[in-house]
N, C-alpha and C. Protein backbone atom coordinates (compact mmCIF):
# COMPACT_ATOMS: atom_id res chain seq x y z
N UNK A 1 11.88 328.75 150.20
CA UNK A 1 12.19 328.17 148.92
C UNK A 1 13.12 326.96 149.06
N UNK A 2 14.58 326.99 150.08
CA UNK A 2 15.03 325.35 150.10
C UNK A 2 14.22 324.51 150.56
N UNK A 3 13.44 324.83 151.77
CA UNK A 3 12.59 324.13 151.93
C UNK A 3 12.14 323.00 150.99
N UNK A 4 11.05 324.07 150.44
CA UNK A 4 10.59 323.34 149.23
C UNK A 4 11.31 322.41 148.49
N UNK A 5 12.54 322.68 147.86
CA UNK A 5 13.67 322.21 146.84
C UNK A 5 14.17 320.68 147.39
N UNK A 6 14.31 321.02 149.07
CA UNK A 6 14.94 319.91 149.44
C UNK A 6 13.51 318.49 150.34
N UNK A 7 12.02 318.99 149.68
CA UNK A 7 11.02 318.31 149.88
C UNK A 7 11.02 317.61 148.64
N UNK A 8 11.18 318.16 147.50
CA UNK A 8 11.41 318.25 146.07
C UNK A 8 12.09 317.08 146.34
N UNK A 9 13.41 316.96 146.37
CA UNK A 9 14.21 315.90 146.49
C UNK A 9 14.34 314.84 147.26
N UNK A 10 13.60 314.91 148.09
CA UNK A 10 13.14 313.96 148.97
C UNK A 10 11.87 313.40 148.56
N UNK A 11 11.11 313.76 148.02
CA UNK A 11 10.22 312.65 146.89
C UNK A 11 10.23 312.08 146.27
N UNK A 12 11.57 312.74 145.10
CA UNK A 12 12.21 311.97 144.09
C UNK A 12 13.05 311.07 144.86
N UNK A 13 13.70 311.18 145.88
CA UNK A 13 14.51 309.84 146.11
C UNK A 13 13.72 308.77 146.25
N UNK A 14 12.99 309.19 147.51
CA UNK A 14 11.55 308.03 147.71
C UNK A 14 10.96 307.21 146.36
N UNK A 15 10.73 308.20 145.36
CA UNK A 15 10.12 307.72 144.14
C UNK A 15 10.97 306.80 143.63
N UNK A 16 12.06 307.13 143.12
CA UNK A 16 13.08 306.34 142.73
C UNK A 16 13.72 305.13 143.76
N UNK A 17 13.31 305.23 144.81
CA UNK A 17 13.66 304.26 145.64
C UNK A 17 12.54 302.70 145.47
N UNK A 18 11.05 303.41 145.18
CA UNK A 18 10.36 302.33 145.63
C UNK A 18 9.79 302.21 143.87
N UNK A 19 10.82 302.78 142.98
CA UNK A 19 11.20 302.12 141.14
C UNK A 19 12.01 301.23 141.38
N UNK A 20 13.32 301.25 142.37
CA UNK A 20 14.20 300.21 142.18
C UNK A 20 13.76 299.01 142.38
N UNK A 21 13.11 299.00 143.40
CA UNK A 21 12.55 297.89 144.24
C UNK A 21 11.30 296.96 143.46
N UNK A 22 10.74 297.77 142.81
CA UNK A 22 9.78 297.11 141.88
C UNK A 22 10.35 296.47 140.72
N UNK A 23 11.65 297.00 140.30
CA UNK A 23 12.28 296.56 139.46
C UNK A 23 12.95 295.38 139.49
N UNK A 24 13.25 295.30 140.91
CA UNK A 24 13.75 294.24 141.84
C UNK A 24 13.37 293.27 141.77
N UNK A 25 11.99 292.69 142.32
CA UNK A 25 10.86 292.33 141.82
C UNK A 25 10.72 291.49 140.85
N UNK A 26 10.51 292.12 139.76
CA UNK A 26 10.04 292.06 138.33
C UNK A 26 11.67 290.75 138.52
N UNK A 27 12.32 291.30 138.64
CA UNK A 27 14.20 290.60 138.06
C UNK A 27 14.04 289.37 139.02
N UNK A 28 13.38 288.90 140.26
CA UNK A 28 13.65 288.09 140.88
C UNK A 28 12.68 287.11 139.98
N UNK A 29 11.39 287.63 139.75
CA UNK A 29 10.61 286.78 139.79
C UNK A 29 10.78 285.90 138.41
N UNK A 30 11.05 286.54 137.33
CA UNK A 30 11.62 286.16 135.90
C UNK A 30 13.05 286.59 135.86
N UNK A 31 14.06 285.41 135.72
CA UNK A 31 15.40 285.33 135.58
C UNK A 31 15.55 285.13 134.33
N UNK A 32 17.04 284.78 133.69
CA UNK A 32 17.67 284.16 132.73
C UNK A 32 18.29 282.85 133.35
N UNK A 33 18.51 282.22 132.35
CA UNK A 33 19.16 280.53 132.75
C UNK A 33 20.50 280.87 133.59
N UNK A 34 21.21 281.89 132.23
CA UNK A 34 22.60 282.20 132.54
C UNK A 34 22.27 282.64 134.53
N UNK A 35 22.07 283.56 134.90
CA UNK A 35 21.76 284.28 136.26
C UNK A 35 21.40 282.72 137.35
N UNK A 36 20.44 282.56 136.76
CA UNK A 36 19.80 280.74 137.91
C UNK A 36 20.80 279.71 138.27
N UNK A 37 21.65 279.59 136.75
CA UNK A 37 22.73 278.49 136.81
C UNK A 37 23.76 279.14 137.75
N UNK A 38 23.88 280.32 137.77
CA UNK A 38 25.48 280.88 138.49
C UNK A 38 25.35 280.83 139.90
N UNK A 39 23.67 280.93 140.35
CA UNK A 39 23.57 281.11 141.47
C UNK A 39 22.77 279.70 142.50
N UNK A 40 22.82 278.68 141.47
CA UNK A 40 22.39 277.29 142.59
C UNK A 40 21.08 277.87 142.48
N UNK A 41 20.32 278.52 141.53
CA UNK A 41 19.33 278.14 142.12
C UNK A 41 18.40 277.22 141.53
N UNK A 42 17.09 276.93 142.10
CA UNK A 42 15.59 275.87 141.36
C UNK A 42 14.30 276.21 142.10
N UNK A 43 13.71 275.23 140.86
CA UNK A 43 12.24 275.99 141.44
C UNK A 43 11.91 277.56 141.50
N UNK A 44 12.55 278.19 140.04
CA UNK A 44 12.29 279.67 139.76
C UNK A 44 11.79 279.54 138.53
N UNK A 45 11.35 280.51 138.14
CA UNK A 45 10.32 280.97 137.31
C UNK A 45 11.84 281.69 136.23
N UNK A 46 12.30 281.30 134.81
CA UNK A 46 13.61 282.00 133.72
C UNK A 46 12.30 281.67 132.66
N UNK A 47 12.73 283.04 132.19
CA UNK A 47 12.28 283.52 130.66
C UNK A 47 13.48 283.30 129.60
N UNK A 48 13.54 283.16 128.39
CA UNK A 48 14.83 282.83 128.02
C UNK A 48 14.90 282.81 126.65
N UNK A 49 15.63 282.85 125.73
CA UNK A 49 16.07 281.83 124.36
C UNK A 49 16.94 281.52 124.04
N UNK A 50 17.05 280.69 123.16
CA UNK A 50 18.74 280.32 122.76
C UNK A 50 18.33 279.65 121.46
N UNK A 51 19.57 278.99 120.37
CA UNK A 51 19.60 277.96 120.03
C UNK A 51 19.51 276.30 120.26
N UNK A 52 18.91 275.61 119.49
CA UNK A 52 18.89 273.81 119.84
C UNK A 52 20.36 273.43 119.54
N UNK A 53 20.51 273.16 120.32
CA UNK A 53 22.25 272.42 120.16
C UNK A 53 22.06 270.98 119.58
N UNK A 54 21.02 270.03 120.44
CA UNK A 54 20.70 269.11 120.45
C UNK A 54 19.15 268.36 120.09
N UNK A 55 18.79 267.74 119.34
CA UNK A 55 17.10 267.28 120.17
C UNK A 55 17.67 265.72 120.05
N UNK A 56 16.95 265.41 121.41
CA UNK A 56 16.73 264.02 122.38
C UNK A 56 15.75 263.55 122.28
N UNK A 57 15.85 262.07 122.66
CA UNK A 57 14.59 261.07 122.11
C UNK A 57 13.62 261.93 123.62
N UNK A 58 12.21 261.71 122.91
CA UNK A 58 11.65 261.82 123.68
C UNK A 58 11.49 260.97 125.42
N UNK A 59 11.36 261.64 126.01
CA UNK A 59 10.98 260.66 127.35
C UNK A 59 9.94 260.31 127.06
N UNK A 60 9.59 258.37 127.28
CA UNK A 60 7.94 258.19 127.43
C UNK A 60 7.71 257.08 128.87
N UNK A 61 8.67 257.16 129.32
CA UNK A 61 7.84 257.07 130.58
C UNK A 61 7.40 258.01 131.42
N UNK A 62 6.08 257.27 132.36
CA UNK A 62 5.23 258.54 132.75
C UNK A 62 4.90 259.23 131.88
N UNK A 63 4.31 260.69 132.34
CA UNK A 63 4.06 261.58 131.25
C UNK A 63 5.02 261.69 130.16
N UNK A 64 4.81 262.08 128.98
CA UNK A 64 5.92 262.08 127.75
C UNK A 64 6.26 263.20 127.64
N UNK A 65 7.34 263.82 127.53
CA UNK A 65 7.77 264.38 127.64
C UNK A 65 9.19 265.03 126.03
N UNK A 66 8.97 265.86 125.10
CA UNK A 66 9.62 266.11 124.24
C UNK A 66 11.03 266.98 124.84
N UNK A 67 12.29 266.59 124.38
CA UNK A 67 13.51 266.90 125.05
C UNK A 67 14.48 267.27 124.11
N UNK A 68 15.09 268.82 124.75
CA UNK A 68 16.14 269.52 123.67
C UNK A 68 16.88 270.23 124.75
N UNK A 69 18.38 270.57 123.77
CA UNK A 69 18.98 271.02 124.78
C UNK A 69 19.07 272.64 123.89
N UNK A 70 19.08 273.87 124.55
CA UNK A 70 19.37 274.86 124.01
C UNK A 70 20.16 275.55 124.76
N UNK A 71 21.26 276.13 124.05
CA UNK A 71 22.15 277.18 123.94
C UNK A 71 21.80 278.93 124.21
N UNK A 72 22.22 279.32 125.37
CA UNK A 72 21.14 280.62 125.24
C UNK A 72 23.06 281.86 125.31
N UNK A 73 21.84 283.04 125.16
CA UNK A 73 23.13 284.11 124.73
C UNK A 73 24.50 283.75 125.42
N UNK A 74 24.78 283.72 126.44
CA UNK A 74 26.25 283.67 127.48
C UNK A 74 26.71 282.00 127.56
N UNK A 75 26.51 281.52 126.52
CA UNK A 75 27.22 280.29 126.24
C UNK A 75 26.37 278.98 126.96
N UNK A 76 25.91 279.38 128.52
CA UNK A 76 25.30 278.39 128.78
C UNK A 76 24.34 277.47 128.29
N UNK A 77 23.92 276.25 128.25
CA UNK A 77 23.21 275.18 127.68
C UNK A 77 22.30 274.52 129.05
N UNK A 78 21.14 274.52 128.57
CA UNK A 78 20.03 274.05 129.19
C UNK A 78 18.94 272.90 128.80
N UNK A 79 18.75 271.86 129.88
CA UNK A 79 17.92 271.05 128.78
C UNK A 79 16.29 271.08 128.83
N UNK A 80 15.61 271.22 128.08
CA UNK A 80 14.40 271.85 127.82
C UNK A 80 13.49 270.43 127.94
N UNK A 81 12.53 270.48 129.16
CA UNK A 81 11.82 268.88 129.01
C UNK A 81 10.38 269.55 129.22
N UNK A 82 9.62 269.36 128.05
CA UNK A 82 8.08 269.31 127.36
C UNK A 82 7.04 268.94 127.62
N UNK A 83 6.63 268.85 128.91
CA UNK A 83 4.96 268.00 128.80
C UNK A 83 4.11 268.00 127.55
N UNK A 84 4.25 266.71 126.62
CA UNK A 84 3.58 266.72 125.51
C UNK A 84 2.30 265.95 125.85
N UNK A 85 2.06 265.44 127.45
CA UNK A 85 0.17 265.33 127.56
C UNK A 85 -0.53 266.59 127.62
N UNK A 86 0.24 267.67 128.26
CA UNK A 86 -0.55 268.62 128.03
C UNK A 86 -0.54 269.90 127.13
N UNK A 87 0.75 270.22 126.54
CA UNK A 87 0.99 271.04 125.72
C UNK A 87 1.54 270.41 124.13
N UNK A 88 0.70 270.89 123.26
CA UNK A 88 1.83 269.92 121.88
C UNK A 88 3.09 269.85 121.47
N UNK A 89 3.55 268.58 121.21
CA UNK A 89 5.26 269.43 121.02
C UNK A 89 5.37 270.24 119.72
N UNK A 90 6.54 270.86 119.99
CA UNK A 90 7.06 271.05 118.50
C UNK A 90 7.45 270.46 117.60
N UNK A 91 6.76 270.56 116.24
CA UNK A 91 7.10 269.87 115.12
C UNK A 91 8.21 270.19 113.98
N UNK A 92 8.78 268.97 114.11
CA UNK A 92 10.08 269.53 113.34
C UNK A 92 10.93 270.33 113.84
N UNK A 93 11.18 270.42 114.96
CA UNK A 93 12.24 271.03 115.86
C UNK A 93 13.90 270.15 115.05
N UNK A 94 14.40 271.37 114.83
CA UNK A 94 15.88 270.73 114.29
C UNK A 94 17.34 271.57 114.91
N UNK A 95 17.82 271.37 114.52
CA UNK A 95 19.52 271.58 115.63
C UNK A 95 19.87 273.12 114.98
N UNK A 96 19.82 274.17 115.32
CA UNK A 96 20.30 275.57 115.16
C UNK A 96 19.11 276.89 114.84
N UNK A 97 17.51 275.97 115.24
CA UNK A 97 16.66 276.66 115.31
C UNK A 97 16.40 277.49 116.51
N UNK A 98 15.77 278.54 116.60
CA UNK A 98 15.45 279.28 117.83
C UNK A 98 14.80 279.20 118.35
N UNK A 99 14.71 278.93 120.15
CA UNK A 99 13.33 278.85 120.98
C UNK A 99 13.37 279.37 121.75
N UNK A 100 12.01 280.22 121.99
CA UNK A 100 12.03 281.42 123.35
C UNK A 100 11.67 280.27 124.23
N UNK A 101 11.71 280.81 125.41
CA UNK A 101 11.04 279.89 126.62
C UNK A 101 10.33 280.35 127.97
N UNK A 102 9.65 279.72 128.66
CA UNK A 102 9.21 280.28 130.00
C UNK A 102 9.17 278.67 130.73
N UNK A 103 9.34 278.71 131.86
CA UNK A 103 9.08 277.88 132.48
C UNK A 103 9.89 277.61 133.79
N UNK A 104 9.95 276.55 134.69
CA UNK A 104 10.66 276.63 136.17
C UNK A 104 12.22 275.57 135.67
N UNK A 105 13.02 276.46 136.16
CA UNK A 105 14.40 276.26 136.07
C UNK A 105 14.65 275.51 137.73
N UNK A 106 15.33 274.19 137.31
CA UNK A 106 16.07 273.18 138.31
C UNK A 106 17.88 273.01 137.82
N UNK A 107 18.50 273.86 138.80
CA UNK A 107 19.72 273.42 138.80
C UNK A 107 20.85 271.63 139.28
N UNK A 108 21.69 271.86 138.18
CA UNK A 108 22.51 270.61 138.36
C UNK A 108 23.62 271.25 137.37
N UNK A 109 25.09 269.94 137.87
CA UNK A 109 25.54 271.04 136.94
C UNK A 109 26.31 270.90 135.53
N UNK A 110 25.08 269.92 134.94
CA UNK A 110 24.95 269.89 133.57
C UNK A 110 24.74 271.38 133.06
N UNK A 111 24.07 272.41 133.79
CA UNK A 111 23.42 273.35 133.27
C UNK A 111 22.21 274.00 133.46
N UNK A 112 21.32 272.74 134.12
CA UNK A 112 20.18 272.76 134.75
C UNK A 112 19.10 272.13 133.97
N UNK A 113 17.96 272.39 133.97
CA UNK A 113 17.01 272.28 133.13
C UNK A 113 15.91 273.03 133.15
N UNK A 114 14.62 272.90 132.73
CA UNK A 114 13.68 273.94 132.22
C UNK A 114 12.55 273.19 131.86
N UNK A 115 11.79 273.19 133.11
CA UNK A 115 9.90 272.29 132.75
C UNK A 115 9.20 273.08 133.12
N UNK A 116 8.27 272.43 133.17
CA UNK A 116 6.37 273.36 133.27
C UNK A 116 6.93 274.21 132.16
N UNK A 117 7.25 273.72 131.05
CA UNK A 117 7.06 274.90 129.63
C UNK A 117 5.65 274.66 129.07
N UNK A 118 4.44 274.79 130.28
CA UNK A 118 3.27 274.84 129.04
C UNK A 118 2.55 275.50 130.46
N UNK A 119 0.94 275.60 130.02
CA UNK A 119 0.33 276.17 131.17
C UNK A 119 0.06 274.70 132.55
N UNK A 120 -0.90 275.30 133.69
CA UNK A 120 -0.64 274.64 134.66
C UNK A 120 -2.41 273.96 134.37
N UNK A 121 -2.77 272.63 134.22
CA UNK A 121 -3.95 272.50 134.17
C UNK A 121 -5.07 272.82 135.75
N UNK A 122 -4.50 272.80 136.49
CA UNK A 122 -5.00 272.82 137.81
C UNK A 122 -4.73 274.21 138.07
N UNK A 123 -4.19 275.14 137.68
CA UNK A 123 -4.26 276.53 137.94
C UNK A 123 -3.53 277.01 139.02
N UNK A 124 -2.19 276.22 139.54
CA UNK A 124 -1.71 276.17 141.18
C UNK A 124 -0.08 276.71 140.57
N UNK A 125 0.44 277.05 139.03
CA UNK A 125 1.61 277.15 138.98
C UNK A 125 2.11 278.16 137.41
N UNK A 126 2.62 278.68 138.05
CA UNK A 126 2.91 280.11 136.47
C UNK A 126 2.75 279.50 135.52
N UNK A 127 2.11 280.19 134.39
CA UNK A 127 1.69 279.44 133.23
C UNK A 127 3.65 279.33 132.24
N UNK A 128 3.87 278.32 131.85
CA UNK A 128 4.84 278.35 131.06
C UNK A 128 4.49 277.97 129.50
N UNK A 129 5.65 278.42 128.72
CA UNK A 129 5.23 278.53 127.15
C UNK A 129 6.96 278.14 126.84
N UNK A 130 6.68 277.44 125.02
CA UNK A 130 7.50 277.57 124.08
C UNK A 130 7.00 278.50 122.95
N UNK A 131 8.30 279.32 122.30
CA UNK A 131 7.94 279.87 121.24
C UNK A 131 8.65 279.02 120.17
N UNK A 132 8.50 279.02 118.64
CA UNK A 132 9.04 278.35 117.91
C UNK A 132 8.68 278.70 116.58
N UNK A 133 9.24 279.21 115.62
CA UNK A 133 8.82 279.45 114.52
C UNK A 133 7.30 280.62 114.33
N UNK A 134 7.32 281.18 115.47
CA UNK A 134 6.09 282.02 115.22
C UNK A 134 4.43 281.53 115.97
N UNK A 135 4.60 280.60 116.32
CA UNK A 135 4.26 279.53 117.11
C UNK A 135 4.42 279.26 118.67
N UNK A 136 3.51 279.59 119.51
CA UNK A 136 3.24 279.18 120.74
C UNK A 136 2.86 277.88 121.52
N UNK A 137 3.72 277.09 122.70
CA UNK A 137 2.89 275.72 122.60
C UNK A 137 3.44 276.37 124.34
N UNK A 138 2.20 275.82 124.53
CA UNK A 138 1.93 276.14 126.08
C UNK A 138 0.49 275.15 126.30
């Protein structure tokens, strides 16, 4: 019978060992801004939202690009840059509205920033999205 009990428990650790790890995983691969900015990193994949603190003239050189800065839970501020050749921007974006986000986070230490917020047309890079009013632009 310990036998058993202590096979018992030795599955569950295992089990729970290779939950952490998946969980692990899951946390590396989708961050928060706050977590990316603290740690230098870029070229990661942050899920996110915050408030618009700011909206910025658009970039139009090269691709055009629609530009905001948002405020996410832990105070940090991020600036949000749009491929509007391939995804539409948001309309009527104004200063204390809410936007979820996905896309690849580049540190600096303004705060960082946040592109590929739409999908990848060539199929070679995580699809990224804005949310906005109920509203998806990816």
């Amino acid at each position: 019978m310990k036998e058993r009990a202590f096979h018992f428990r030795l599955i569950a650790a295992l089990v729970g060992g290779l939950i952490a790890i998946g969980c692990g995983t899951m946390q590396s691969r989708d961050q928060s801004v706050a977590k990316a900015f603290e740690t230098n990193a870029s070229k990661v994949q942050v899920e996110d939202e915050g408030v618009v603190t700011r909206v910025l003239a658009d970039d139009t050189e090269g691709s055009p690009h629609q530009r905001f800065i948002v405020r996410v839970a832990l105070g940090q501020t991020v600036l949000i840059e749009h491929n509007t050749d391939v995804a539409p921007a948001i309309k009527d974006l104004k200063i204390g509205d809410s936007v979820s986000f996905s896309g690849e986070y580049i540190w600096n230490q303004q705060g960082g920033l946040v592109h590929w917020t739409h999908h990848d047309p060539a199929g070679r890079h995580p699809q990224g999205w804005l949310k906005h009013n109920g509203s998806v632009y990816q």
